[in-house]
N, C-alpha and C. Protein backbone atom coordinates (compact mmCIF):
# COMPACT_ATOMS: atom_id res chain seq x y z
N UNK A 1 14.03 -143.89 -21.97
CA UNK A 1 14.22 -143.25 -23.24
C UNK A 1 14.39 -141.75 -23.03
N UNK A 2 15.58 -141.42 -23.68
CA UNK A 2 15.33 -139.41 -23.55
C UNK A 2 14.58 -138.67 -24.58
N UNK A 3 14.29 -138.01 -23.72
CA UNK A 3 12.92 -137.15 -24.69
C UNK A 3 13.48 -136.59 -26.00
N UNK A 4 14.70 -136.62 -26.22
CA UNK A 4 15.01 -135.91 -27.71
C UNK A 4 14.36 -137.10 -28.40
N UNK A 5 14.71 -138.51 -28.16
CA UNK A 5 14.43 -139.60 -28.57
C UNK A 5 12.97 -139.68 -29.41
N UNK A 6 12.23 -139.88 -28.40
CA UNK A 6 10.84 -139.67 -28.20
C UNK A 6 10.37 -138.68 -29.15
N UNK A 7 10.79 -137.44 -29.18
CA UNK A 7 9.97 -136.48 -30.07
C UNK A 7 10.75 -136.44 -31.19
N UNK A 8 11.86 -137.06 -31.83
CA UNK A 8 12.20 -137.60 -32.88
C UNK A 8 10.69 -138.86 -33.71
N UNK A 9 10.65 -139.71 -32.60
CA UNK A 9 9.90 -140.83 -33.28
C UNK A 9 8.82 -140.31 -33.38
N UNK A 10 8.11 -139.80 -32.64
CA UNK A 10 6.88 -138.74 -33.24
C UNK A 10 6.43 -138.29 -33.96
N UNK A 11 7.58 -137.16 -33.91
CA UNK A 11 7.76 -136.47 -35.30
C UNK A 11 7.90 -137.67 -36.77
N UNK A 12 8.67 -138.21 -36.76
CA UNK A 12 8.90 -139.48 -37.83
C UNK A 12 7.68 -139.90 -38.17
N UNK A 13 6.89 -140.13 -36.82
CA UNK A 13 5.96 -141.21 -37.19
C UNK A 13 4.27 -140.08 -37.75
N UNK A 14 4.21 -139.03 -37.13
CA UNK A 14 3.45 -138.00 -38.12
C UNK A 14 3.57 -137.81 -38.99
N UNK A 15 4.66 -137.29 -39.67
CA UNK A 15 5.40 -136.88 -40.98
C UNK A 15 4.69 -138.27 -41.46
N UNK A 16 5.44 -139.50 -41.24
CA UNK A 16 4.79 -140.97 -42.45
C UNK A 16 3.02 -140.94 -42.36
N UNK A 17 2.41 -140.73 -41.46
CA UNK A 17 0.94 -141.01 -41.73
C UNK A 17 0.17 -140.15 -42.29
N UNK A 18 1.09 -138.58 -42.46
CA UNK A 18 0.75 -137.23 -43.06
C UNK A 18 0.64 -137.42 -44.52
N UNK A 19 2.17 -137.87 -44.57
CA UNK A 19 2.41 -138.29 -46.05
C UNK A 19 1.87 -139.94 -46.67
N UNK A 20 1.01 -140.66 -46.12
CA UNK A 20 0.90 -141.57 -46.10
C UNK A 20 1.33 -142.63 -46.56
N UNK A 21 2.22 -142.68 -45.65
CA UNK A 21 3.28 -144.24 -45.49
C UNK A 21 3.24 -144.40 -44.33
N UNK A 22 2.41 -145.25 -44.01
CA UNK A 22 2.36 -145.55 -42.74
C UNK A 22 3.44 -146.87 -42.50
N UNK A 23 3.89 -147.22 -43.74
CA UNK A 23 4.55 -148.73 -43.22
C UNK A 23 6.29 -148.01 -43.17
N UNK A 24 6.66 -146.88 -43.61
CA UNK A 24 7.77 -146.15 -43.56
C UNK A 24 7.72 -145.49 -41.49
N UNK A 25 6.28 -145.27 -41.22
CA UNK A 25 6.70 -144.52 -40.27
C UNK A 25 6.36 -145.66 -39.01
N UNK A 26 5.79 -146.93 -39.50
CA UNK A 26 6.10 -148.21 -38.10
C UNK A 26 7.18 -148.61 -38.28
N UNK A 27 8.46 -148.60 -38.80
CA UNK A 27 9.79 -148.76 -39.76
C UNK A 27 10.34 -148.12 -38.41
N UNK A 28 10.43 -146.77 -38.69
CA UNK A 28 10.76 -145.66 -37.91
C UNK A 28 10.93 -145.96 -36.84
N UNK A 29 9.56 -146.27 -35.96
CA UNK A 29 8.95 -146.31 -34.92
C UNK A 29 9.92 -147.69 -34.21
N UNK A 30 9.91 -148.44 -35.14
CA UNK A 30 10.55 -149.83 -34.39
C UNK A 30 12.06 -149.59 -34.09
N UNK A 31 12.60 -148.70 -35.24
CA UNK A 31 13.80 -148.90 -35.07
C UNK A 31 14.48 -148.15 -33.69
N UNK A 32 13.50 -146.82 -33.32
CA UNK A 32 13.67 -145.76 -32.47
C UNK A 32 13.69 -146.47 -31.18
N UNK A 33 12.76 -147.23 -31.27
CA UNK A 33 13.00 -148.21 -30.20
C UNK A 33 13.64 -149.29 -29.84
N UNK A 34 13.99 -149.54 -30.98
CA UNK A 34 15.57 -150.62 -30.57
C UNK A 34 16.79 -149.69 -30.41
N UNK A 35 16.68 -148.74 -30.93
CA UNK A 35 17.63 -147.69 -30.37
C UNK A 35 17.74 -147.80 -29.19
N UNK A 36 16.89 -147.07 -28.48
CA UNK A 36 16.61 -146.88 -27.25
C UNK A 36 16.95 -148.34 -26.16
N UNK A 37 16.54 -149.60 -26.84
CA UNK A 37 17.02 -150.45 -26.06
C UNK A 37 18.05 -151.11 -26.20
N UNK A 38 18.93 -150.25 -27.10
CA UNK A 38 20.14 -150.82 -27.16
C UNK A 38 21.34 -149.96 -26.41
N UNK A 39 20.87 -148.76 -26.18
CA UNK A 39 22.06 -147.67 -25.36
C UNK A 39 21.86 -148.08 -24.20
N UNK A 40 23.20 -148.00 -24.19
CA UNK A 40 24.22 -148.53 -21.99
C UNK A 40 23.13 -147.08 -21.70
N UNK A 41 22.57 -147.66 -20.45
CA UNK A 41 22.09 -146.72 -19.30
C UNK A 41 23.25 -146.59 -18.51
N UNK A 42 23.50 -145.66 -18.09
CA UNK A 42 24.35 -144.98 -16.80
C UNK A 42 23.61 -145.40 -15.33
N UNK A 43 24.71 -146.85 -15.01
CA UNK A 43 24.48 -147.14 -13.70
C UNK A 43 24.79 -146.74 -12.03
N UNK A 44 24.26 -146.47 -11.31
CA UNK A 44 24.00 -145.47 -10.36
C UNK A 44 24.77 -146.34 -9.46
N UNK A 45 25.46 -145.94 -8.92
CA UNK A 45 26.22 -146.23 -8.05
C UNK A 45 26.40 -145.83 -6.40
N UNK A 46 26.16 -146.60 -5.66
CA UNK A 46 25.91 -145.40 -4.40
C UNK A 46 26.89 -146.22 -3.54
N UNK A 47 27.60 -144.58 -3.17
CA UNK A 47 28.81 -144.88 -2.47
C UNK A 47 28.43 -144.30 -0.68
N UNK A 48 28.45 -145.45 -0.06
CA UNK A 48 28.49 -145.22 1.39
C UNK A 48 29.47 -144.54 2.24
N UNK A 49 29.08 -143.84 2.71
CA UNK A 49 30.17 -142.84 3.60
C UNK A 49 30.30 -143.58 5.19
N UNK A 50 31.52 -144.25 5.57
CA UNK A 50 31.39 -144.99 6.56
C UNK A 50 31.79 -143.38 8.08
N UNK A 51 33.13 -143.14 7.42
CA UNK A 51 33.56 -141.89 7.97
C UNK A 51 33.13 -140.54 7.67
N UNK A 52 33.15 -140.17 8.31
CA UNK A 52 32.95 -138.47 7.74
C UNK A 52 34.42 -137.89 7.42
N UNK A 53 34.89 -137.04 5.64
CA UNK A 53 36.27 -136.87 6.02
C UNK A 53 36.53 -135.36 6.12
N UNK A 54 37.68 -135.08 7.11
CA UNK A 54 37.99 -133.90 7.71
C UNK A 54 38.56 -133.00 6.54
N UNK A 55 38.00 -131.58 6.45
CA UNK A 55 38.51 -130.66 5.53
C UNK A 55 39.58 -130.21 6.54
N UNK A 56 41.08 -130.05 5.69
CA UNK A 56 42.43 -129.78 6.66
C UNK A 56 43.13 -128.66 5.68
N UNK A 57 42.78 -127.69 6.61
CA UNK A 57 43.55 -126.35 5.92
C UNK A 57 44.81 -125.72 6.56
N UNK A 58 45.51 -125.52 5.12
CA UNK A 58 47.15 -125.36 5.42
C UNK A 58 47.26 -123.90 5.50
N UNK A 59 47.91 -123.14 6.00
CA UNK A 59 48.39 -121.79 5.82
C UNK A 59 49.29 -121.96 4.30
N UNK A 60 48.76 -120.36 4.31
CA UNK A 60 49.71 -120.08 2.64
C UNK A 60 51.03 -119.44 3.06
N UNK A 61 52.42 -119.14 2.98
CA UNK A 61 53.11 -118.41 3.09
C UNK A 61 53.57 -117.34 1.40
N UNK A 62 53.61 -116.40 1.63
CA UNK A 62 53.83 -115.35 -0.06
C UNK A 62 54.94 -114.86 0.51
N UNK A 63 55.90 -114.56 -0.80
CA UNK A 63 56.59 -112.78 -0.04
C UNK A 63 56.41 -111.86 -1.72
N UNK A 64 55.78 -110.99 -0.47
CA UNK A 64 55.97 -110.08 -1.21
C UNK A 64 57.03 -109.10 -2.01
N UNK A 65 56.95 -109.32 -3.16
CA UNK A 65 58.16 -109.07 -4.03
C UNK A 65 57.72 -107.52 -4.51
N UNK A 66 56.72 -106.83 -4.04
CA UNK A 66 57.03 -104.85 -4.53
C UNK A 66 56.55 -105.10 -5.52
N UNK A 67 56.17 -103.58 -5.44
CA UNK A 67 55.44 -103.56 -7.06
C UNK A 67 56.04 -103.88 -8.53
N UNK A 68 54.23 -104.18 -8.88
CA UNK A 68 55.03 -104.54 -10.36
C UNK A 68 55.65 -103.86 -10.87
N UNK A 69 56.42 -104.55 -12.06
CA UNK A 69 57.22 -103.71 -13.45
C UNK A 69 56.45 -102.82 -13.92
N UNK A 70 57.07 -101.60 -14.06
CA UNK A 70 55.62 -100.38 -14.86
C UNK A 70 56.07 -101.25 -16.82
N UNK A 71 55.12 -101.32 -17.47
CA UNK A 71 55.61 -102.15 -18.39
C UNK A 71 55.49 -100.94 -19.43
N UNK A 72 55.34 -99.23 -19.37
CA UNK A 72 55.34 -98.25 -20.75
C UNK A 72 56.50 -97.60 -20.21
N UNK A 73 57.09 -97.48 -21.31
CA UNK A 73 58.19 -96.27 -21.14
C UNK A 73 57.58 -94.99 -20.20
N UNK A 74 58.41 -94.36 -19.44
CA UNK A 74 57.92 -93.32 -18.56
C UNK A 74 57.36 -91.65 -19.56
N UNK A 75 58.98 -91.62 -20.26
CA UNK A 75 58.57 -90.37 -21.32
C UNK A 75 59.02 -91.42 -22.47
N UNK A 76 57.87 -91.28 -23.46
CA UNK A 76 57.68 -91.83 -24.70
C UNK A 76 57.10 -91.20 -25.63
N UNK A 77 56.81 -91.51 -26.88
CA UNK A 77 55.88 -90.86 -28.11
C UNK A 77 55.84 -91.71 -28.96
N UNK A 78 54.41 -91.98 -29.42
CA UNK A 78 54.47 -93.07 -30.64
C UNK A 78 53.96 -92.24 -31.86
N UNK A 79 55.23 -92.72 -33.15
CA UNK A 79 54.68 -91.93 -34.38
C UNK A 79 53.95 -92.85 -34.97
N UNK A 80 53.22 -92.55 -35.88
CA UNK A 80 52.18 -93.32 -36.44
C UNK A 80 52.16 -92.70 -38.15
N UNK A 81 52.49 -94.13 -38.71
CA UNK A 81 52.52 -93.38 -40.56
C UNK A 81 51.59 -94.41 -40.96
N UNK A 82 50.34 -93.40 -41.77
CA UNK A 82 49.39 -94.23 -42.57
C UNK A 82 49.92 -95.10 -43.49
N UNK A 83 50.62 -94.56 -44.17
CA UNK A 83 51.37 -95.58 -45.28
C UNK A 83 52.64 -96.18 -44.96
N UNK A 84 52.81 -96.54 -43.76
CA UNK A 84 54.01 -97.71 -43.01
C UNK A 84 55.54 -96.84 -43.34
N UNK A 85 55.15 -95.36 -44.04
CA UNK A 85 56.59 -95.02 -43.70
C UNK A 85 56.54 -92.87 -43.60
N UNK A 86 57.68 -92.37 -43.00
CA UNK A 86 57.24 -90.84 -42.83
C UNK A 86 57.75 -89.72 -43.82
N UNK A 87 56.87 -88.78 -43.84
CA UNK A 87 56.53 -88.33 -45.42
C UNK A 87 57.27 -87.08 -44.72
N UNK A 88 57.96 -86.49 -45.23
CA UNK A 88 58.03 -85.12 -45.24
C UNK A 88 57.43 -84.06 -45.62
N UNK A 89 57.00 -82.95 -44.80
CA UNK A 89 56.40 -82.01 -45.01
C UNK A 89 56.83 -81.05 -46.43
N UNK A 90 55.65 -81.15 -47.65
CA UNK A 90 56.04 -80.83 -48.56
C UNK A 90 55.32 -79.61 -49.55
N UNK A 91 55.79 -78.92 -50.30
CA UNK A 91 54.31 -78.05 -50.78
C UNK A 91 53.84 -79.15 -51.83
N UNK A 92 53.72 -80.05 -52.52
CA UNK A 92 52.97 -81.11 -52.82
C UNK A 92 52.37 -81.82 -51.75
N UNK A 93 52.65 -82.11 -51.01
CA UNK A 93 51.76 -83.03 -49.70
C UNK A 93 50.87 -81.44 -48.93
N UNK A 94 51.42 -80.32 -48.90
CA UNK A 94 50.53 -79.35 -48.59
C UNK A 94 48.87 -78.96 -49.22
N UNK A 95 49.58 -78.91 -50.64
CA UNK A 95 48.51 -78.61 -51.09
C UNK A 95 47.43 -80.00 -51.84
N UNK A 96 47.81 -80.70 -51.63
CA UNK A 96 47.14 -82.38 -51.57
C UNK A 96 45.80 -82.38 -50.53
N UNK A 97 46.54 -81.77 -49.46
CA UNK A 97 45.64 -82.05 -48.20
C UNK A 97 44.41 -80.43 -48.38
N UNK A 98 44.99 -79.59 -48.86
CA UNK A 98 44.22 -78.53 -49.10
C UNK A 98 43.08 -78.69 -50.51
N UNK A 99 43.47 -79.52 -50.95
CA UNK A 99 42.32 -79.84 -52.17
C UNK A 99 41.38 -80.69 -51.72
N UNK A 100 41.76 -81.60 -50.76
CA UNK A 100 41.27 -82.42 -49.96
C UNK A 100 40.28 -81.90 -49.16
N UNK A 101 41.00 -81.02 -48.07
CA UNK A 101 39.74 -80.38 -47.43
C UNK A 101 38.73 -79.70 -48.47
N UNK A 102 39.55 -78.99 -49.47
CA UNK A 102 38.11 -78.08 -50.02
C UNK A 102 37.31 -78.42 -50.76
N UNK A 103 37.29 -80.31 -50.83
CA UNK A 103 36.66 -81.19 -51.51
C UNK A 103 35.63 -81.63 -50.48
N UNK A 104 35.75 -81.58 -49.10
CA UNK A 104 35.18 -82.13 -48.52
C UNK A 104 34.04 -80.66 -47.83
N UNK A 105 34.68 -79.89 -48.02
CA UNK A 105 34.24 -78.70 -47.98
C UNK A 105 32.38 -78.17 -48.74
N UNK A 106 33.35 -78.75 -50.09
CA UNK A 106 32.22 -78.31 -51.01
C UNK A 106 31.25 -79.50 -50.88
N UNK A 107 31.42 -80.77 -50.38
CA UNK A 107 30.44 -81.56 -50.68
C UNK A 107 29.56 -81.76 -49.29
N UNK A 108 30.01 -80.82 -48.25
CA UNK A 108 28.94 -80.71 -47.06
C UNK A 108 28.25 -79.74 -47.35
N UNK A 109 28.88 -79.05 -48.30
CA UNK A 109 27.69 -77.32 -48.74
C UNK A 109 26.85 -77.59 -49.45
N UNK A 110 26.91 -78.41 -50.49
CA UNK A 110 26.12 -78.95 -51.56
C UNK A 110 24.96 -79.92 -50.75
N UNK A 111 25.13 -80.80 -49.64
CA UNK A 111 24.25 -81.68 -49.01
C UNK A 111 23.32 -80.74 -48.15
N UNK A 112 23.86 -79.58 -47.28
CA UNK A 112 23.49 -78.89 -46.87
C UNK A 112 22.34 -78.01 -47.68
N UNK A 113 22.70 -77.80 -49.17
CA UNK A 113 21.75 -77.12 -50.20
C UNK A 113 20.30 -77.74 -50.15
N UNK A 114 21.02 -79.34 -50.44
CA UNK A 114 19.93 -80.04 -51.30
C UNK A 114 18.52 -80.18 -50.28
């Protein structure tokens, strides 16, 4: 029997005499064990070694084919747009970003106060 088995029916069979049903937890108890004698055991098999067999090692042949592919462009630049497309430099987008900072400005001065 494997022990998960086992401390299943245990457990089962405490729980029923806790709660008293004892005829729920010999129920239990019987069935755990026809369980148990009803699962295929894994039969052992023993295989005789008449020969001893020889480990036979081959040489590898490679050719070397040079270095790899460099896989980044050599001179490159990647642009990057927050909103998936590029904005032109504008005095509306200027002063956007300047209200911005002096928003962020005032609210580290104010934390800094408090």
């Amino acid at each position: 029997m494997k022990t998960e088995l086992v401390g299943v029916a245990l457990v089962a069979i405490l729980t029923g005499i806790y709660l008293g049903m004892v005829e729920v937890a010999i129920l239990i108890g019987i069935g755990m064990i026809a369980i148990a004698g009803y699962t295929p055991r894994a039969s052992r098999k023993s295989v005789k070694k008449t020969e001893e067999e020889e480990t036979i090692l081959h040489p590898v042949a490679y050719e070397d084919a040079g270095d790899p592919p460099y896989l980044y462009p050599e001179r490159g630049s990647i642009k990057v747009y927050p909103k998936g497309k590029e904005r032109k430099t504008t005095a509306q987008s200027m002063s956007e970003s300047g209200g911005m900072m002096l928003k962020g400005i005032t609210k580290g001065v104010l934390k800094l106060l408090k």
